[in-house]
Structures are given as C-alpha cells and as structure tokens.
N, C-alpha and C. Protein backbone atom coordinates (compact mmCIF):
# COMPACT_ATOMS: atom_id res chain seq x y z
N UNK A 1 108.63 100.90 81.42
CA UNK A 1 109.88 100.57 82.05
C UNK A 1 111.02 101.08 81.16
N UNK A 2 112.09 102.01 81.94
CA UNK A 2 112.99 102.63 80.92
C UNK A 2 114.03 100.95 80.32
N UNK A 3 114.61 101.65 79.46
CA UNK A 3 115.41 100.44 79.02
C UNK A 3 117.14 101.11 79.26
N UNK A 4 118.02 100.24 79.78
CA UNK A 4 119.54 100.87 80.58
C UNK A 4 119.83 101.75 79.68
N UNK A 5 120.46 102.88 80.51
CA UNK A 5 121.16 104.11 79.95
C UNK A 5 122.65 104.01 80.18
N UNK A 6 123.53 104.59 79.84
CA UNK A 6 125.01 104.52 79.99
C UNK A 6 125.75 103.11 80.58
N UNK A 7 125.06 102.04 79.92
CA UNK A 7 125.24 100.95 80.16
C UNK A 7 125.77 100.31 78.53
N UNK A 8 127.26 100.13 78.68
CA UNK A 8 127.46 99.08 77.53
C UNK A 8 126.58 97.71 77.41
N UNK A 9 126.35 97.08 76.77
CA UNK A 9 125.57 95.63 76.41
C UNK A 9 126.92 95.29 77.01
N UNK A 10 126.77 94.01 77.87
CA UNK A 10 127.58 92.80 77.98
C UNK A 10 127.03 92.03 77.68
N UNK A 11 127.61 91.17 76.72
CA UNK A 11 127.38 89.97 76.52
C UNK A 11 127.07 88.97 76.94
N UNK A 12 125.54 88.38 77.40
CA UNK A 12 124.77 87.64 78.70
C UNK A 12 124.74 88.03 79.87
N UNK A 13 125.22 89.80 80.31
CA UNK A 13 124.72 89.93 81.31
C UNK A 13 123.45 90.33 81.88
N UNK A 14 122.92 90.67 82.40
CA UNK A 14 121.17 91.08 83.02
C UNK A 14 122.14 92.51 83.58
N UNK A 15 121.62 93.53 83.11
CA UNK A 15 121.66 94.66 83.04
C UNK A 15 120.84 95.63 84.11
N UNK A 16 121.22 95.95 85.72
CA UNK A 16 120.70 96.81 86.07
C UNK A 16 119.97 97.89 85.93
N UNK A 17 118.58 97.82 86.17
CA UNK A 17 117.88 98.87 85.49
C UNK A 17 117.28 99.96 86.47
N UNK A 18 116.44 99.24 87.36
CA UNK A 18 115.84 100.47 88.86
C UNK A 18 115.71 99.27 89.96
N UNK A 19 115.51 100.33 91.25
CA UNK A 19 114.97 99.29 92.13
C UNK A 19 113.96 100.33 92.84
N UNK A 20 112.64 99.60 92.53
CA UNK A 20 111.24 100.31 93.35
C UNK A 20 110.56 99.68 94.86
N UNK A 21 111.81 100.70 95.69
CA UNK A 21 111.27 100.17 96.58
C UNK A 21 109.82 99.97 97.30
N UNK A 22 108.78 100.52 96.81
CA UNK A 22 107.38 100.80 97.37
C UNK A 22 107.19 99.29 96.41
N UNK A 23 107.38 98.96 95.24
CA UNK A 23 106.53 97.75 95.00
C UNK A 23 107.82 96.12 95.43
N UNK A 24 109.05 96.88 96.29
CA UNK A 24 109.71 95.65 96.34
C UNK A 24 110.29 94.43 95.34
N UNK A 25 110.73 95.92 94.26
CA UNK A 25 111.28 95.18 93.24
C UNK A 25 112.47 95.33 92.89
N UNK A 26 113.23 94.60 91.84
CA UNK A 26 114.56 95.32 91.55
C UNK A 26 114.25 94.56 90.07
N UNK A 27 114.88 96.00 88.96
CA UNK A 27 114.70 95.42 88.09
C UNK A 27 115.74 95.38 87.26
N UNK A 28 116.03 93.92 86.27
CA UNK A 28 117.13 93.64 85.02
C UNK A 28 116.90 93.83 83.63
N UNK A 29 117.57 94.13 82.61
CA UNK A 29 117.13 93.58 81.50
C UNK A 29 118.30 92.79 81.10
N UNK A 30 117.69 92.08 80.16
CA UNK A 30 118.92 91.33 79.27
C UNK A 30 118.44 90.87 78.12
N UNK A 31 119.10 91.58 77.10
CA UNK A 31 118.89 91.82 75.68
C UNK A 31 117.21 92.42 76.09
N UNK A 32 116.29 91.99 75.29
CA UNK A 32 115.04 92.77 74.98
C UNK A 32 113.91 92.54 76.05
N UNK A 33 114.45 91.45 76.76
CA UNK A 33 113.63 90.65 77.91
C UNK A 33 113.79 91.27 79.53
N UNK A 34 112.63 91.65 80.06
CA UNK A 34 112.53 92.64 81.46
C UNK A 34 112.58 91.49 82.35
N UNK A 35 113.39 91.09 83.77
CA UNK A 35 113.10 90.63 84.79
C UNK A 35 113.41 91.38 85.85
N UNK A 36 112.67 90.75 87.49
CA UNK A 36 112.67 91.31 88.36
C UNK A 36 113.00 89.99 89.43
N UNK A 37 113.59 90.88 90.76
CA UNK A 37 113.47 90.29 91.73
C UNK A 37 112.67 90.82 92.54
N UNK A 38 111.72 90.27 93.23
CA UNK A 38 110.49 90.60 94.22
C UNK A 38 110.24 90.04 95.15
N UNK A 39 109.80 90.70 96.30
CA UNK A 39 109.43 89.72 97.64
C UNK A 39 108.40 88.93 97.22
N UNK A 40 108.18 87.74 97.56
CA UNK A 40 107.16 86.80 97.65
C UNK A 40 106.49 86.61 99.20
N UNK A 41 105.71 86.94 99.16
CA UNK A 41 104.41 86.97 99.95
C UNK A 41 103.03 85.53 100.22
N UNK A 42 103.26 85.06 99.35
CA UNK A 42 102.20 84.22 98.33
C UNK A 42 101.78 83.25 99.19
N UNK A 43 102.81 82.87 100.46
CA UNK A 43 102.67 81.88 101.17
C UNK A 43 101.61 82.18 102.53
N UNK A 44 101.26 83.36 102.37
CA UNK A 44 100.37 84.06 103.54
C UNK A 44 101.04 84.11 104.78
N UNK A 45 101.32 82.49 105.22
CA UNK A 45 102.06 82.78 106.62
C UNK A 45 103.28 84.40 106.53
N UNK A 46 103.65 84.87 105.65
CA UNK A 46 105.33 85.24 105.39
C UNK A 46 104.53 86.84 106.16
N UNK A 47 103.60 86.97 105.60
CA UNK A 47 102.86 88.43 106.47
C UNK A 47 102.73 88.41 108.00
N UNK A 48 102.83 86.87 108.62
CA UNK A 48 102.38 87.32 109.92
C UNK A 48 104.32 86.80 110.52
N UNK A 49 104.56 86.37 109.66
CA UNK A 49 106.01 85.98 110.59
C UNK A 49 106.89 86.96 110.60
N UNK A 50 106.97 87.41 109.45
CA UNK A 50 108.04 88.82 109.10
C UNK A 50 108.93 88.33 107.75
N UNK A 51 109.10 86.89 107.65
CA UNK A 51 109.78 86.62 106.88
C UNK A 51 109.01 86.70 104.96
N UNK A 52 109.83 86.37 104.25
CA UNK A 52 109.73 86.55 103.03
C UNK A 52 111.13 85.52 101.94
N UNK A 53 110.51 85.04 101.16
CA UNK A 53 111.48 84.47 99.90
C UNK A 53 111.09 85.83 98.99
N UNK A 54 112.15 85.53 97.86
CA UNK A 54 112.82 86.65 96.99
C UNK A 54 113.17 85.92 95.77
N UNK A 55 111.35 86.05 94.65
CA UNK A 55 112.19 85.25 93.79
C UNK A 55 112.19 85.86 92.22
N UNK A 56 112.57 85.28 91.22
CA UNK A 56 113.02 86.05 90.17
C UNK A 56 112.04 85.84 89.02
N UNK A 57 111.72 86.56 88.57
CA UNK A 57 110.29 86.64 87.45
C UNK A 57 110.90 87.18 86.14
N UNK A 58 110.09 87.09 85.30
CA UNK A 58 110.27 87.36 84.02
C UNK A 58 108.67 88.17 83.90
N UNK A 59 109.20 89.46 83.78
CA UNK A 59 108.55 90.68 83.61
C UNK A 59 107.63 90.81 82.02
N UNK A 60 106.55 91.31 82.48
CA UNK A 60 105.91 92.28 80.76
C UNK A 60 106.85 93.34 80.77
N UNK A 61 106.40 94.15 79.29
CA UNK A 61 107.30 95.08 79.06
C UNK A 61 106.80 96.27 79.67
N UNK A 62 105.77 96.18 80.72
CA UNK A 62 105.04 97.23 81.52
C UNK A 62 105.68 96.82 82.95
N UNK A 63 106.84 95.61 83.21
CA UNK A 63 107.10 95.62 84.45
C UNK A 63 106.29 94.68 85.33
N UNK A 64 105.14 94.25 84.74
CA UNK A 64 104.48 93.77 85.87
C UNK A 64 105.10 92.02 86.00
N UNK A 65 105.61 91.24 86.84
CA UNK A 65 105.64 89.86 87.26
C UNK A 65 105.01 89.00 85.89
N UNK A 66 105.83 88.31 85.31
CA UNK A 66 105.00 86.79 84.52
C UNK A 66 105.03 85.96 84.98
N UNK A 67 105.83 85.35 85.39
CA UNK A 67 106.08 83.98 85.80
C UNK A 67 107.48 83.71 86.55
N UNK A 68 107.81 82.71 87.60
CA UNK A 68 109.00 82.96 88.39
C UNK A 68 109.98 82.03 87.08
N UNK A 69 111.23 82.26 87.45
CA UNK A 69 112.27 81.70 86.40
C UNK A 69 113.58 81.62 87.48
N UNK A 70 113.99 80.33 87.01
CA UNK A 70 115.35 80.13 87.43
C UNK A 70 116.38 81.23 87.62
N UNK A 71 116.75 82.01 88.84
CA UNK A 71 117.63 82.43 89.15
C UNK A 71 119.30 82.35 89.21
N UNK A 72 119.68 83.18 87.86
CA UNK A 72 120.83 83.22 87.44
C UNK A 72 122.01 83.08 88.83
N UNK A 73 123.69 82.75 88.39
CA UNK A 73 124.34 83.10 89.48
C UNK A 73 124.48 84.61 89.50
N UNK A 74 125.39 84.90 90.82
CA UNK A 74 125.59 86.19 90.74
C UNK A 74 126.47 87.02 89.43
N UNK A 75 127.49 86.30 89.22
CA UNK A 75 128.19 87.13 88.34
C UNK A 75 127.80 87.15 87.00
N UNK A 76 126.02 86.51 86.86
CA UNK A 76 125.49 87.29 85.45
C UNK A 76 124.99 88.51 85.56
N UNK A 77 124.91 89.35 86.97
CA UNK A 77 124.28 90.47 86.54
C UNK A 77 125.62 91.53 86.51
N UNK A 78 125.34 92.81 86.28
CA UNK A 78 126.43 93.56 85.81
C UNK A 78 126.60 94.65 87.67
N UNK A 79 125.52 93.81 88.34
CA UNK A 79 125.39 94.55 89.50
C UNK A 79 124.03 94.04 90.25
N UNK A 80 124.74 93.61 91.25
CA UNK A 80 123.51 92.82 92.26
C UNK A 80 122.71 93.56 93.39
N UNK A 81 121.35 94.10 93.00
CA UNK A 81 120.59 95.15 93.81
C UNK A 81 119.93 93.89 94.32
N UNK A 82 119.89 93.76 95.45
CA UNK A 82 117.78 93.10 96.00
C UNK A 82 117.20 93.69 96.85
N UNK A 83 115.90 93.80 96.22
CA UNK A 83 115.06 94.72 97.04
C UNK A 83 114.84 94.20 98.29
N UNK A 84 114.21 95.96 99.02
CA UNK A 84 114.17 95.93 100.76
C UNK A 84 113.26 94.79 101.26
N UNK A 85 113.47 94.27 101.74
CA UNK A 85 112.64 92.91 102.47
C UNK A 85 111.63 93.54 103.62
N UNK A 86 111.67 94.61 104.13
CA UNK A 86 111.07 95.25 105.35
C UNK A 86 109.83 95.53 104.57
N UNK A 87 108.91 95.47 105.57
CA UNK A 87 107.23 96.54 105.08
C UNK A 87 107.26 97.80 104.82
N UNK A 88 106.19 98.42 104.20
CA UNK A 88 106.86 99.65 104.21
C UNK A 88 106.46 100.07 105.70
N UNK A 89 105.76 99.70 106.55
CA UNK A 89 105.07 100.47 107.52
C UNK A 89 106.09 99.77 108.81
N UNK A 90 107.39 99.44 108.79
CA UNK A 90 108.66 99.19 109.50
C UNK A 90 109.66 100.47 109.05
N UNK A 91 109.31 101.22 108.43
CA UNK A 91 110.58 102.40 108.45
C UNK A 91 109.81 103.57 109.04
C-alpha cells in the first residue's frame, strides 16, 4: 500500500490515499496506521437485497481489513472518498 504523496501531514487528519474500486475500498492513512472504508456484506441477507453497510477498519500494512473501528467525523479526513456500493456485475 503506497503511503500519501504530495500530501502535507495534517495534524490528526486521515490522509487520502486510493480508492479500489474492484475490492470496494477506500483507503486513509494517519500517521503510520492504514484504514479503510469497505462494503460490508457479512450479513448475507445484504447480497440478496442490494443493500450494504459501509464500515471502517483498521488495515495491515498490506491493506487487508483488521478489525472494524469507530468511525471518525467527517472533517477528520483531509477528503471524503466512499467506495462504490454497486456490484461489480451492475455496471
């Protein structure tokens, strides 16, 4: 996972980094620590209804999901991406 480019450090903000839409992620850093926002699926029903929650994880440094974590307000990130909520097999 790259770490932000032409991005000053703000001070406690979560730092826009990519958003992959094929794995339905969007990703932050802040200071040395990777999080993401991701569709959640988990509930099974959310595949047959269409719907989906969107929640916020604290990433390995390979990107992959650790564990969900309290979702900051908006004006800690330096820029608010959330990933596409659609399947991919709806475009």
């Amino acid at each position: 996972m790259p770490k932000p480019q032409n991005h000053q450090a703000q001070d406690g903000l979560y730092q826009f980094i990519e958003s992959q839409g094929d794995m339905f992620r969007t990703y932050y850093r802040r200071g040395e620590t990777l999080y993401c926002f991701q569709r959640d699926n988990s509930r099974g029903s959310a595949i047959l209804t269409g719907s989906c929650e969107i929640s916020f994880y604290e990433c390995t440094d390979a990107g992959e999901p650790l564990c969900v974590v309290a979702t900051p307000a908006d004006d800690r990130f330096d820029r608010v991406v959330m990933p596409a909520l659609r399947a991919s097999s709806d475009f």
